[in-house]
N, C-alpha and C. Protein backbone atom coordinates (compact mmCIF):
# COMPACT_ATOMS: atom_id res chain seq x y z
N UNK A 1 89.22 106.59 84.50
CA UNK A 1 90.00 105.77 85.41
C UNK A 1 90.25 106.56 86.70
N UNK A 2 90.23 106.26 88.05
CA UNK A 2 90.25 106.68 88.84
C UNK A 2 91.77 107.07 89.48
N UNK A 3 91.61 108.46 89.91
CA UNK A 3 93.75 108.33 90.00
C UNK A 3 93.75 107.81 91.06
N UNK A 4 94.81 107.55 90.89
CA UNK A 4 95.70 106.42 92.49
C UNK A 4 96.10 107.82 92.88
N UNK A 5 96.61 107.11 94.40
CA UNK A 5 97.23 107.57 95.56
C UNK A 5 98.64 107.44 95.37
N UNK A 6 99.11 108.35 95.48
CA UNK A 6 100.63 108.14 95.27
C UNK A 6 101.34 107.62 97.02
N UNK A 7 101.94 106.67 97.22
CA UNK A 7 102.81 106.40 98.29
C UNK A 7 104.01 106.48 98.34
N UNK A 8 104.56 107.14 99.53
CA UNK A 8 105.76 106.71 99.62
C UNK A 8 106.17 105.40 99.96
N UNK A 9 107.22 104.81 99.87
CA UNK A 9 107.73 103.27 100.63
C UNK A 9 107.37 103.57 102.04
N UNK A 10 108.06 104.35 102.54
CA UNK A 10 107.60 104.65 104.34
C UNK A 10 106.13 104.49 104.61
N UNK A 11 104.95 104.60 103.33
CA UNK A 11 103.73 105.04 103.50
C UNK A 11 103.49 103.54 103.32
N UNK A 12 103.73 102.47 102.62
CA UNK A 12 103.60 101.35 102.24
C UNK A 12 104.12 100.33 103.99
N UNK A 13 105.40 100.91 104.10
CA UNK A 13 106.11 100.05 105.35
C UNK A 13 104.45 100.29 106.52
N UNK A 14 104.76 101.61 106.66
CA UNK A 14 103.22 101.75 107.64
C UNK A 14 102.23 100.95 107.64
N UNK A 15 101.80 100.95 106.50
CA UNK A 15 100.34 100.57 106.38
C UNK A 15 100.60 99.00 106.26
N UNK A 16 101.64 98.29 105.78
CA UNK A 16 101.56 96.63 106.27
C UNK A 16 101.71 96.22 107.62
N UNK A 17 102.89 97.14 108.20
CA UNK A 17 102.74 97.32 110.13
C UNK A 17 101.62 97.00 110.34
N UNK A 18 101.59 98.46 110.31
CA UNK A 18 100.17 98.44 111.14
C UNK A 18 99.03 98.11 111.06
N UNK A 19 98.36 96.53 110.30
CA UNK A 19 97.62 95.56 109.11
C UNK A 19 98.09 94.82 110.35
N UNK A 20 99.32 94.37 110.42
CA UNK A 20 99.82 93.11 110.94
C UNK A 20 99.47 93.33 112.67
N UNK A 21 99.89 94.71 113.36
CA UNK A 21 99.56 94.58 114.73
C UNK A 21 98.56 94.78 114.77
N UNK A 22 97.22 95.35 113.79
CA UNK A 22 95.94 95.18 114.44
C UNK A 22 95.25 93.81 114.21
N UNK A 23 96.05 93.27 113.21
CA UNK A 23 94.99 91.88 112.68
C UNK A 23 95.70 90.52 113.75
N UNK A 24 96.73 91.27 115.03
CA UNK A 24 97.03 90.31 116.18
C UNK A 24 98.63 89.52 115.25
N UNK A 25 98.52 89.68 113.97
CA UNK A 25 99.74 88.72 113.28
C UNK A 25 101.31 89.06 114.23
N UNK A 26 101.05 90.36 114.51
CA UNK A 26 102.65 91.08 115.06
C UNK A 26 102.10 91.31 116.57
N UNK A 27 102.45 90.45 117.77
CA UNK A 27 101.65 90.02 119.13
C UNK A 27 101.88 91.77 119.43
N UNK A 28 100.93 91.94 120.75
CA UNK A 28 102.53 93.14 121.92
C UNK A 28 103.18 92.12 122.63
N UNK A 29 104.28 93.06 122.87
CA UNK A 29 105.44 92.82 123.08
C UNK A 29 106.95 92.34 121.79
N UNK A 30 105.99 92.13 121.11
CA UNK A 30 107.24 91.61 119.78
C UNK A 30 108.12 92.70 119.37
N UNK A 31 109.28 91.98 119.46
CA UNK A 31 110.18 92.75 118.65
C UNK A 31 110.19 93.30 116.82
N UNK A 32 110.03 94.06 116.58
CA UNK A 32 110.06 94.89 115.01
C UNK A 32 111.45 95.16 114.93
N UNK A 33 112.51 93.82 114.16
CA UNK A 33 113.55 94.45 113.88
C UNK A 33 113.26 94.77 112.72
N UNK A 34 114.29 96.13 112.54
CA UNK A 34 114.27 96.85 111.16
C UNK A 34 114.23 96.03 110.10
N UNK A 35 115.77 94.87 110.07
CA UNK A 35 115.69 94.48 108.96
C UNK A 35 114.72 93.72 108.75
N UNK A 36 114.22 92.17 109.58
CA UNK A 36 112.76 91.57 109.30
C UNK A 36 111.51 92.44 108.96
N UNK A 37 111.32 93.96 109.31
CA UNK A 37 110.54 94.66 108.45
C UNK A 37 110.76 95.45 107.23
N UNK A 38 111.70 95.26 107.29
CA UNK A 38 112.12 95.59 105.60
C UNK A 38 111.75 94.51 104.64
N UNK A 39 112.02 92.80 105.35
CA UNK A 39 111.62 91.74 104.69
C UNK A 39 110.35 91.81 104.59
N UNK A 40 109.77 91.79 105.45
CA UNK A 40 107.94 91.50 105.46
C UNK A 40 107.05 92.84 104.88
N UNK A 41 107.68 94.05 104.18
CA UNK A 41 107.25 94.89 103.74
C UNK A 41 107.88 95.32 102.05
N UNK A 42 108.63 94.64 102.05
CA UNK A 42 109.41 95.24 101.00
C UNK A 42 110.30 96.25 100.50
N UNK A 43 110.13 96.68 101.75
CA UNK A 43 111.19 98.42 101.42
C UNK A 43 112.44 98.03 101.74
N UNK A 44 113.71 99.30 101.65
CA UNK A 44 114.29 99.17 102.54
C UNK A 44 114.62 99.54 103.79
N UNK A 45 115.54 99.22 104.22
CA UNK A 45 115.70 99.67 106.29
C UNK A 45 114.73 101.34 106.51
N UNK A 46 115.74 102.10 105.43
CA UNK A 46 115.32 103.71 106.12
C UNK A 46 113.42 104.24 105.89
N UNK A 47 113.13 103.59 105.14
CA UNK A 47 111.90 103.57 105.01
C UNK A 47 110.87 103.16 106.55
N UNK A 48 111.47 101.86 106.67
CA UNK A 48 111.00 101.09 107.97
C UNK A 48 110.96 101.96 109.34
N UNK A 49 112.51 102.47 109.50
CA UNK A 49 112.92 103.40 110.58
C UNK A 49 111.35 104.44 110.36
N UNK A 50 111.49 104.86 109.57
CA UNK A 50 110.28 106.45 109.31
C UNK A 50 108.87 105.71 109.92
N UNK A 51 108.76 104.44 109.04
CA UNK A 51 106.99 104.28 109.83
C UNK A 51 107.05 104.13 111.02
N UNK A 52 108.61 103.35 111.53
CA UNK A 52 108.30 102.33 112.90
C UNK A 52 107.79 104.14 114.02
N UNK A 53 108.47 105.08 113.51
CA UNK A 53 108.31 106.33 113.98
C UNK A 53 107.19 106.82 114.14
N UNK A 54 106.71 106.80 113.09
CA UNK A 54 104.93 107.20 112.92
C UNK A 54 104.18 106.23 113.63
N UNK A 55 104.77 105.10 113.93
CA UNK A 55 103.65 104.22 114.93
C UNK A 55 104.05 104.31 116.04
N UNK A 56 104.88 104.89 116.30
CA UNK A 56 105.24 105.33 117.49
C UNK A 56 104.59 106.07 118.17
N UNK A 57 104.50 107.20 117.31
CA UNK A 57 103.20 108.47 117.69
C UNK A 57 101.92 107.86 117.59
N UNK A 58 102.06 107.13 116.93
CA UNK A 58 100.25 106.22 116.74
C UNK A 58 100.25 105.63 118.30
N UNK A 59 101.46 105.32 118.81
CA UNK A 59 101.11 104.34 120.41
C UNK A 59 101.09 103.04 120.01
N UNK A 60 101.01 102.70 118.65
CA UNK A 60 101.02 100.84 118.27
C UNK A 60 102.21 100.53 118.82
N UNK A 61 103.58 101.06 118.59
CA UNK A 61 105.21 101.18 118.88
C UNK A 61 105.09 101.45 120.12
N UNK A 62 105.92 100.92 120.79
CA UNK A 62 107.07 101.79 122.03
C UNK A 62 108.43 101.36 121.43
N UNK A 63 109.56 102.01 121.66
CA UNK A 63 111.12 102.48 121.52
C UNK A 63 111.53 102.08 122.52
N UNK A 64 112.48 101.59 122.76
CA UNK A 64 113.28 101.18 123.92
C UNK A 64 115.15 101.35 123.50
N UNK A 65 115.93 102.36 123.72
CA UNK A 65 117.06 102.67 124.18
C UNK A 65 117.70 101.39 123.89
N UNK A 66 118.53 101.65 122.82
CA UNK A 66 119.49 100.06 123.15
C UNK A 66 118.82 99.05 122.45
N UNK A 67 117.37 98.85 122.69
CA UNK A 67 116.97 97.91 122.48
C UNK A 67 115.89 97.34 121.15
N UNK A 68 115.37 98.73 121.06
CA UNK A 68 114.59 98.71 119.50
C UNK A 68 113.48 99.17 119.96
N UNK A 69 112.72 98.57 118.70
CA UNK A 69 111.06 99.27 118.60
C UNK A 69 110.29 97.31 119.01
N UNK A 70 109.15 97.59 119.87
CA UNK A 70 108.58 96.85 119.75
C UNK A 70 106.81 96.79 119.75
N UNK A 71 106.12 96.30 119.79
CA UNK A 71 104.53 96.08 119.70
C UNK A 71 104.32 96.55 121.01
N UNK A 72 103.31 97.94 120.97
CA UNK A 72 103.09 98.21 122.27
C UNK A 72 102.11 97.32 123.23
N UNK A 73 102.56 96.85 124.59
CA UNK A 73 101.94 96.02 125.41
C UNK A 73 100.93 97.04 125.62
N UNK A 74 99.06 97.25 125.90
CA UNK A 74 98.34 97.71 126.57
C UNK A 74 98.40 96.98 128.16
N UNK A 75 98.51 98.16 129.06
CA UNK A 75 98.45 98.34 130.27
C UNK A 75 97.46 98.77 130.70
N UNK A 76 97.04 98.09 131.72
CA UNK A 76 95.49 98.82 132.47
C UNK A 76 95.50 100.31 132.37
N UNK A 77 96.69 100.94 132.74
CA UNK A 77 96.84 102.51 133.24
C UNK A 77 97.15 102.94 131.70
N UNK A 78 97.00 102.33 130.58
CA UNK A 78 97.50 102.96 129.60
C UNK A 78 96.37 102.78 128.93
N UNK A 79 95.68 102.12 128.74
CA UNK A 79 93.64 101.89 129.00
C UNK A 79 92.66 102.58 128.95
N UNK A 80 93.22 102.75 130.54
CA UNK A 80 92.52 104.08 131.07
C UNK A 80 92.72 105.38 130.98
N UNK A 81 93.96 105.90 130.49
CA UNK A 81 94.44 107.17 129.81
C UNK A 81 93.87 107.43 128.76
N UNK A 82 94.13 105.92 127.87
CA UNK A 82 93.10 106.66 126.85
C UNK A 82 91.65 107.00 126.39
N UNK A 83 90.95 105.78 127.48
CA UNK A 83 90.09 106.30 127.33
C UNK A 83 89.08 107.45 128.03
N UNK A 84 90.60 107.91 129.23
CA UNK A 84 90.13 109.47 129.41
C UNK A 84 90.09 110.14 128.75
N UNK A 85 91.13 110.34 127.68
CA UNK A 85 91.50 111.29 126.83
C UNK A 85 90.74 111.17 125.56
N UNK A 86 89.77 109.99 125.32
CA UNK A 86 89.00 110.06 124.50
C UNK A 86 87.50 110.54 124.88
N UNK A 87 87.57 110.09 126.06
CA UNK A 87 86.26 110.85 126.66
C UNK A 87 86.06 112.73 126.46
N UNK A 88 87.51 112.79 126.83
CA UNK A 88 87.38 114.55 126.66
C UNK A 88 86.96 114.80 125.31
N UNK A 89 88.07 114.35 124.10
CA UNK A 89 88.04 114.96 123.07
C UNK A 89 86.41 114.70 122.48
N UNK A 90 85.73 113.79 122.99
CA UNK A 90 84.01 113.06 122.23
C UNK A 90 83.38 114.14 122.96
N UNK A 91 83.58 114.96 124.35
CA UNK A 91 82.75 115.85 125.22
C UNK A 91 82.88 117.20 124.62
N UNK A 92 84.35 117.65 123.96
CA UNK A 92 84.74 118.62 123.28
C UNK A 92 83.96 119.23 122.39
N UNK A 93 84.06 117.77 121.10
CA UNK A 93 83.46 117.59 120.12
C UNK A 93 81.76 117.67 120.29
N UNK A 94 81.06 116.77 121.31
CA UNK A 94 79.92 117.49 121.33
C UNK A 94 79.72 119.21 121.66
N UNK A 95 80.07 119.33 122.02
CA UNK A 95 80.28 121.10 122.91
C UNK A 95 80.14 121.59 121.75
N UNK A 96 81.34 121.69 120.32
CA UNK A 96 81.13 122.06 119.34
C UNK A 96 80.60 122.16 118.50
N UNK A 97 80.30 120.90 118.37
CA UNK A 97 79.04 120.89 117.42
C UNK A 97 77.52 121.26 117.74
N UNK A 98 77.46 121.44 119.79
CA UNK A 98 76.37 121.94 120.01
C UNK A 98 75.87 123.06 119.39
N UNK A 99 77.20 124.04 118.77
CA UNK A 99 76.87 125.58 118.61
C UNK A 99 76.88 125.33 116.98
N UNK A 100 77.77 124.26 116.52
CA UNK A 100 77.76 124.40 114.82
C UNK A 100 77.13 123.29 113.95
N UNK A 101 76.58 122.60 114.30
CA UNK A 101 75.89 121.07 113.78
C UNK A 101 75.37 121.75 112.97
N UNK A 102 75.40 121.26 111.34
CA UNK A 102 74.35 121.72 110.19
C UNK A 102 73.25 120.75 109.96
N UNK A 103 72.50 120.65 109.43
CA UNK A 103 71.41 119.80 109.54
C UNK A 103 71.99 118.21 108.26
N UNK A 104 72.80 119.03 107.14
CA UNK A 104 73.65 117.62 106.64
C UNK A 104 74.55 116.80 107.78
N UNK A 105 75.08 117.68 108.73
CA UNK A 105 76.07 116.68 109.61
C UNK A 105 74.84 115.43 110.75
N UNK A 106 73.70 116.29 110.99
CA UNK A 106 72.66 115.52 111.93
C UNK A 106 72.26 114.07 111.11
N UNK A 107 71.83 114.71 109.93
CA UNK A 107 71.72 113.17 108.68
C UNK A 107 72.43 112.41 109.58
N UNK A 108 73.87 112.78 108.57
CA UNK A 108 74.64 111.32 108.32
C UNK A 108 74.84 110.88 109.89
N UNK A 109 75.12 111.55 111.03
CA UNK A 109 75.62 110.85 112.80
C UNK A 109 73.88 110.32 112.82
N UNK A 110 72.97 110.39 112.30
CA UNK A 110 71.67 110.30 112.72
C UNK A 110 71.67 108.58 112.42
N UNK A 111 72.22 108.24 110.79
CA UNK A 111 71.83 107.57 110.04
C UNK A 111 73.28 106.39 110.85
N UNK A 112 74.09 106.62 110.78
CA UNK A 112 75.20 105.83 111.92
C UNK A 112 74.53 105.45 113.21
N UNK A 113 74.02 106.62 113.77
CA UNK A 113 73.88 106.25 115.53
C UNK A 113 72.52 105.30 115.23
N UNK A 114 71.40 105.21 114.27
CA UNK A 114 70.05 104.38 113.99
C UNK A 114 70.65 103.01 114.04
N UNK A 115 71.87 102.70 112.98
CA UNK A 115 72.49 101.46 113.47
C UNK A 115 72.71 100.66 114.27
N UNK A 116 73.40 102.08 114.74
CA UNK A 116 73.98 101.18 116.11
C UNK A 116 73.07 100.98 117.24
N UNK A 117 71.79 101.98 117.13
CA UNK A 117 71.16 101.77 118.70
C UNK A 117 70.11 99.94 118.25
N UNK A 118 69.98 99.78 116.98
CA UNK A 118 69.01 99.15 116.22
C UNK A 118 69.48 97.48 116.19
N UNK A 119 71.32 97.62 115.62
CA UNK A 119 71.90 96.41 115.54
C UNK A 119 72.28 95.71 116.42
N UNK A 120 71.46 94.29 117.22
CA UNK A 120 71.79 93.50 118.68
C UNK A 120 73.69 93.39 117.94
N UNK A 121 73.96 93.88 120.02
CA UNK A 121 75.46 93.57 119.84
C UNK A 121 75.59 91.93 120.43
N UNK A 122 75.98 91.14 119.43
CA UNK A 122 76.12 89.88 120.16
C UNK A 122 77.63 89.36 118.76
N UNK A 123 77.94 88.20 119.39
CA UNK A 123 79.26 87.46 118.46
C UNK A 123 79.06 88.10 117.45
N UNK A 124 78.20 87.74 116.48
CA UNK A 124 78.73 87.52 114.84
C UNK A 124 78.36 88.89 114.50
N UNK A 125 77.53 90.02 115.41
CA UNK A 125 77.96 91.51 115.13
C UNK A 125 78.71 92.31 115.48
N UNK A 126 79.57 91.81 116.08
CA UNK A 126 80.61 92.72 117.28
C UNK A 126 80.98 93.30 116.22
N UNK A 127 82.07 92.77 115.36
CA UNK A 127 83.00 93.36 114.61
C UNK A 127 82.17 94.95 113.67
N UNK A 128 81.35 94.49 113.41
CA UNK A 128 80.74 95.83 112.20
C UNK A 128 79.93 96.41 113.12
N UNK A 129 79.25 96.02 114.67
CA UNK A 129 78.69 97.39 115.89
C UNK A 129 80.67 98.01 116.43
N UNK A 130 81.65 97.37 116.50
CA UNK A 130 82.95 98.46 116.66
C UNK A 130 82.94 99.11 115.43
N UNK A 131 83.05 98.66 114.04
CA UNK A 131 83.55 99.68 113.01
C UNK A 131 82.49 100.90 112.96
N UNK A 132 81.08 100.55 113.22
CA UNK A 132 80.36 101.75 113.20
C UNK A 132 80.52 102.73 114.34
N UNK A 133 81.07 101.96 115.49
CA UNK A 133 80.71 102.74 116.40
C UNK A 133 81.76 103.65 116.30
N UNK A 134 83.17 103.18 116.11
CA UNK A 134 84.02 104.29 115.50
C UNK A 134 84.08 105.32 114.62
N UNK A 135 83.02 105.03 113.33
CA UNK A 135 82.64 105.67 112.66
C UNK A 135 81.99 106.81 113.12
N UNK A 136 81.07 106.20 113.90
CA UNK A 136 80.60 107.69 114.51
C UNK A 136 81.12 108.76 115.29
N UNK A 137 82.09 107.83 116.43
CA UNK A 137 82.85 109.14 117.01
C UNK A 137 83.61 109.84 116.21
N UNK A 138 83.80 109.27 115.26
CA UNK A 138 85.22 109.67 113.99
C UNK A 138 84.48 111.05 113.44
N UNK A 139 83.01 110.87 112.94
CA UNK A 139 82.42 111.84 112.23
C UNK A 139 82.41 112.74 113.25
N UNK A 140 81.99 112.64 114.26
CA UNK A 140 81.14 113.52 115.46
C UNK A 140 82.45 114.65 115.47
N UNK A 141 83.86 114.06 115.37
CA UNK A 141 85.07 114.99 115.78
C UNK A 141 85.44 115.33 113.90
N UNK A 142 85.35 114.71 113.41
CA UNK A 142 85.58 115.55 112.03
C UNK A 142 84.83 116.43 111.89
N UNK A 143 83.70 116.51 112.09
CA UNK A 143 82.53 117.54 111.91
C UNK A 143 82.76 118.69 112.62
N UNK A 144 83.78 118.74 113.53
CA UNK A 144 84.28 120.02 114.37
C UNK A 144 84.80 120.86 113.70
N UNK A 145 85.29 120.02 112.32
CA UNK A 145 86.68 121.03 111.47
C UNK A 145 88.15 120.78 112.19
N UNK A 146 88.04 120.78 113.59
CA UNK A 146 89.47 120.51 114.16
C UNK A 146 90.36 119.46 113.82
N UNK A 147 91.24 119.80 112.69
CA UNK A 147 92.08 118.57 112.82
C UNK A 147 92.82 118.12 113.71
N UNK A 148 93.50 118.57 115.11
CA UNK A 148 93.94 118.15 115.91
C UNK A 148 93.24 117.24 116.86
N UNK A 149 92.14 117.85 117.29
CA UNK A 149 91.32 116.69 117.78
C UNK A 149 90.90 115.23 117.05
N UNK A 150 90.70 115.97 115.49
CA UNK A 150 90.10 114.86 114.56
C UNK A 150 91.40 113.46 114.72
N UNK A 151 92.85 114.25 114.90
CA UNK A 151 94.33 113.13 114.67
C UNK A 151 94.58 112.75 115.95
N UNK A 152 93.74 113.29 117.32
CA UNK A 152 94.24 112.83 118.34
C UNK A 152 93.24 111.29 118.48
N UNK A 153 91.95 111.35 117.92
CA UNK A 153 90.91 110.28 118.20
C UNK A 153 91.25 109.17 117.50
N UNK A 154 91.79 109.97 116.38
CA UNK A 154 92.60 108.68 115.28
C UNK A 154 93.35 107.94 115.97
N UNK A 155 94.43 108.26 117.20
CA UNK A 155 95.70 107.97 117.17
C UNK A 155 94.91 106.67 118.39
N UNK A 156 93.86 107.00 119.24
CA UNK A 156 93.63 106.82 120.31
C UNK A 156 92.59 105.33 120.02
N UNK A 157 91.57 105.17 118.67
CA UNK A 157 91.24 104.46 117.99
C UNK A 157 92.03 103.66 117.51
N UNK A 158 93.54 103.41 117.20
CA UNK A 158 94.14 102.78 116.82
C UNK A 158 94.70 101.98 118.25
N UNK A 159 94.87 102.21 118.84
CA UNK A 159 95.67 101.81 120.46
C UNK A 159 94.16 100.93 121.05
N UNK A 160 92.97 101.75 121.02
CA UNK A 160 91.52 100.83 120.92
C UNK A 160 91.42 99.32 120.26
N UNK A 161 92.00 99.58 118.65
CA UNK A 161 91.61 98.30 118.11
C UNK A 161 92.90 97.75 118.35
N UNK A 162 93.90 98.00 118.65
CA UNK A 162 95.15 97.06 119.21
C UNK A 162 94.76 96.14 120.42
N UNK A 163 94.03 96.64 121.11
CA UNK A 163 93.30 96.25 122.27
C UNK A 163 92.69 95.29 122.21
N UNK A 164 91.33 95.41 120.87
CA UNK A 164 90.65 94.64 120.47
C UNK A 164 91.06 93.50 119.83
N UNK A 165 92.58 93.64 119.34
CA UNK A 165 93.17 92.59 118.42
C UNK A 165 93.62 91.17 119.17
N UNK A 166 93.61 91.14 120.96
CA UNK A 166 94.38 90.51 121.34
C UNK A 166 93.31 90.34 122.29
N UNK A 167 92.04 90.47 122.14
CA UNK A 167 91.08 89.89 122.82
C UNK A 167 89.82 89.47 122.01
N UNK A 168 89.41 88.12 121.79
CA UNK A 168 88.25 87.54 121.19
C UNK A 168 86.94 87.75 121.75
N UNK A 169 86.51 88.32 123.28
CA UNK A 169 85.36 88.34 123.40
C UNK A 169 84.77 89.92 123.03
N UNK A 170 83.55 89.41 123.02
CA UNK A 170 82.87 91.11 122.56
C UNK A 170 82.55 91.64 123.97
N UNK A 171 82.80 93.05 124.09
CA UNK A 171 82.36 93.67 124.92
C UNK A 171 81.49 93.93 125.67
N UNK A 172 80.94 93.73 126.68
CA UNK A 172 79.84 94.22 127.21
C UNK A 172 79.68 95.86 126.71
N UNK A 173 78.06 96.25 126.68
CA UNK A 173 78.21 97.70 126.92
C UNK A 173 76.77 97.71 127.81
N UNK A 174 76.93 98.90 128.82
CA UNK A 174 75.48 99.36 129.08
C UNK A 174 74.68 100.35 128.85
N UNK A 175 75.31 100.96 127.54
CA UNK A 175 74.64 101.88 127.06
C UNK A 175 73.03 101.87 126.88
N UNK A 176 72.09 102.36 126.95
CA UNK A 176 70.84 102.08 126.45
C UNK A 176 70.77 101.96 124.77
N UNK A 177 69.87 101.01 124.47
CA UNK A 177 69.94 100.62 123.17
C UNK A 177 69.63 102.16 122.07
N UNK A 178 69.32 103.02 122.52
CA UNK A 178 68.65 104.62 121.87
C UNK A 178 69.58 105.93 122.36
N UNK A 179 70.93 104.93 123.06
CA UNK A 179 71.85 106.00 123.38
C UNK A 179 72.69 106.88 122.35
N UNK A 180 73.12 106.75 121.03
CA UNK A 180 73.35 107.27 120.56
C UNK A 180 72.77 108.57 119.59
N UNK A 181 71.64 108.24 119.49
CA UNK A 181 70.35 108.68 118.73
C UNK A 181 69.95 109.93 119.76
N UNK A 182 69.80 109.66 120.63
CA UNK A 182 69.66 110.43 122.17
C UNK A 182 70.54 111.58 121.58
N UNK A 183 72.05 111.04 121.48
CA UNK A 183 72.98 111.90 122.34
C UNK A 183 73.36 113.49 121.15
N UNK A 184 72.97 112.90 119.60
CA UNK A 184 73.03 113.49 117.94
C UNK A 184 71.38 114.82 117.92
N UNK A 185 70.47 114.02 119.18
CA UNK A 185 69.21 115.06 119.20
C UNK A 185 69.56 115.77 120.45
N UNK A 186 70.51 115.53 121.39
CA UNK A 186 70.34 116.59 122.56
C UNK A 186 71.67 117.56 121.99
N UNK A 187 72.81 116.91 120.92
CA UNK A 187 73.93 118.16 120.20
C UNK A 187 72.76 119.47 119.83
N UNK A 188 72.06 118.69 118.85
CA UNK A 188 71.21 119.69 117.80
C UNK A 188 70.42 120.72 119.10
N UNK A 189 69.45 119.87 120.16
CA UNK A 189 68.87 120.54 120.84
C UNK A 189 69.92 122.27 121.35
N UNK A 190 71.26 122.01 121.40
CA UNK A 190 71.74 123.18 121.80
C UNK A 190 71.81 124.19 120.62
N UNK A 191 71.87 123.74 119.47
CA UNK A 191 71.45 124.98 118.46
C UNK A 191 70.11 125.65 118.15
N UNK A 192 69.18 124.54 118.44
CA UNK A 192 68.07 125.03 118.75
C UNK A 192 67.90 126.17 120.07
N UNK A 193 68.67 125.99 120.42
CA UNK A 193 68.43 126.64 121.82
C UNK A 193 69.14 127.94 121.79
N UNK A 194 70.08 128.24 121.15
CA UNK A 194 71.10 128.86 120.86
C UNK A 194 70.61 129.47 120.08
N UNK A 195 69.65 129.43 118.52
CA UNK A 195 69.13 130.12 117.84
C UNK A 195 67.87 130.80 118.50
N UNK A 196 67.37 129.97 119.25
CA UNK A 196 66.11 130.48 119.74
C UNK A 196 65.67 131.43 121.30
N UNK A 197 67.32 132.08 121.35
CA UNK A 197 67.98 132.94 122.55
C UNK A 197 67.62 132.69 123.66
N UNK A 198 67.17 131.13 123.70
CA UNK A 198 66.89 130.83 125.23
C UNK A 198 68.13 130.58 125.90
């Protein structure tokens, strides 16, 4: 039998949250009073207080003085922060792995990025070309070993699909269709290069 995961209530309050603001059920801007999330989760209040906290740091939350916790509104400038700040940590993460990529980590980003350069992004694939495509940046920064980077992409991916939750069309991208595949052979190319003291 496979062991379970042990949760806390706070770990339970979280994870129905934050279910509800990515699946659009809990808008931005809505108010999260404590006690209605104690109702719609099952715990009680002090439990609620702890996640509404942790989604706070997630960026799903903003806090307001006086006034409570509510569904964070995305702002153009709050958008674009993150996806500066995700740009760095994916540029980081290549950098690193230029010097440490093992040939198991090239596989599996190999066998992700084939997907994605392979699967037309149109309607009825949007949803599973985003989950992969996250997947991959997800691996690309786990594969660093850094957990700080690995919890900052997390946090920044979540504020992403909040984004995504409150908009129905699929994205344009102009990536070239062999851009990812590209980008997993020019990492490796720097260990090659690196081993081979050029």
């Amino acid at each position: 039998m496979a062991e379970e995961t042990f949760q806390t209530a706070s770990d339970v309050a979280y994870q129905i949250i934050s279910q509800k603001i990515l699946d659009g059920e809990f808008q931005p801007g809505m108010k999260l009073s404590r006690r209605k999330m104690a109702e719609a989760t099952g715990v009680s209040v002090i439990p609620v207080i702890e996640a509404l906290k942790r989604l706070e740091e997630d960026r799903l939350v903003e806090s307001k003085p006086q006034w409570g916790s509510f569904v964070t509104v995305p702002t153009l400038d709050k958008i674009k922060q993150g996806y500066q700040l995700r740009e760095a940590i994916e540029c980081q993460s290549a950098r690193i792995l230029s010097q440490t990529m093992t040939a198991e980590q090239k596989v599996a980003l190999m066998e992700i990025a084939a997907e994605l350069d392979t699967v037309p992004y149109k309607e009825d694939t949007v949803i599973d070309s985003r989950n992969s495509h996250v997947l991959f940046h997800t691996k690309l920064t786990d594969f660093t070993g850094n957990p700080l980077l690995a919890d900052t992409l997390r946090k920044i991916n979540l504020f992403w699909m909040l984004c995504k939750a409150i908009s129905t069309n699929a994205p344009k991208t102009s990536y070239p269709r062999y851009w990812h595949r590209y980008l997993v052979d020019e990492i490796a190319r720097g260990i090659r290069t690196m081993r081979s003291g050029l």
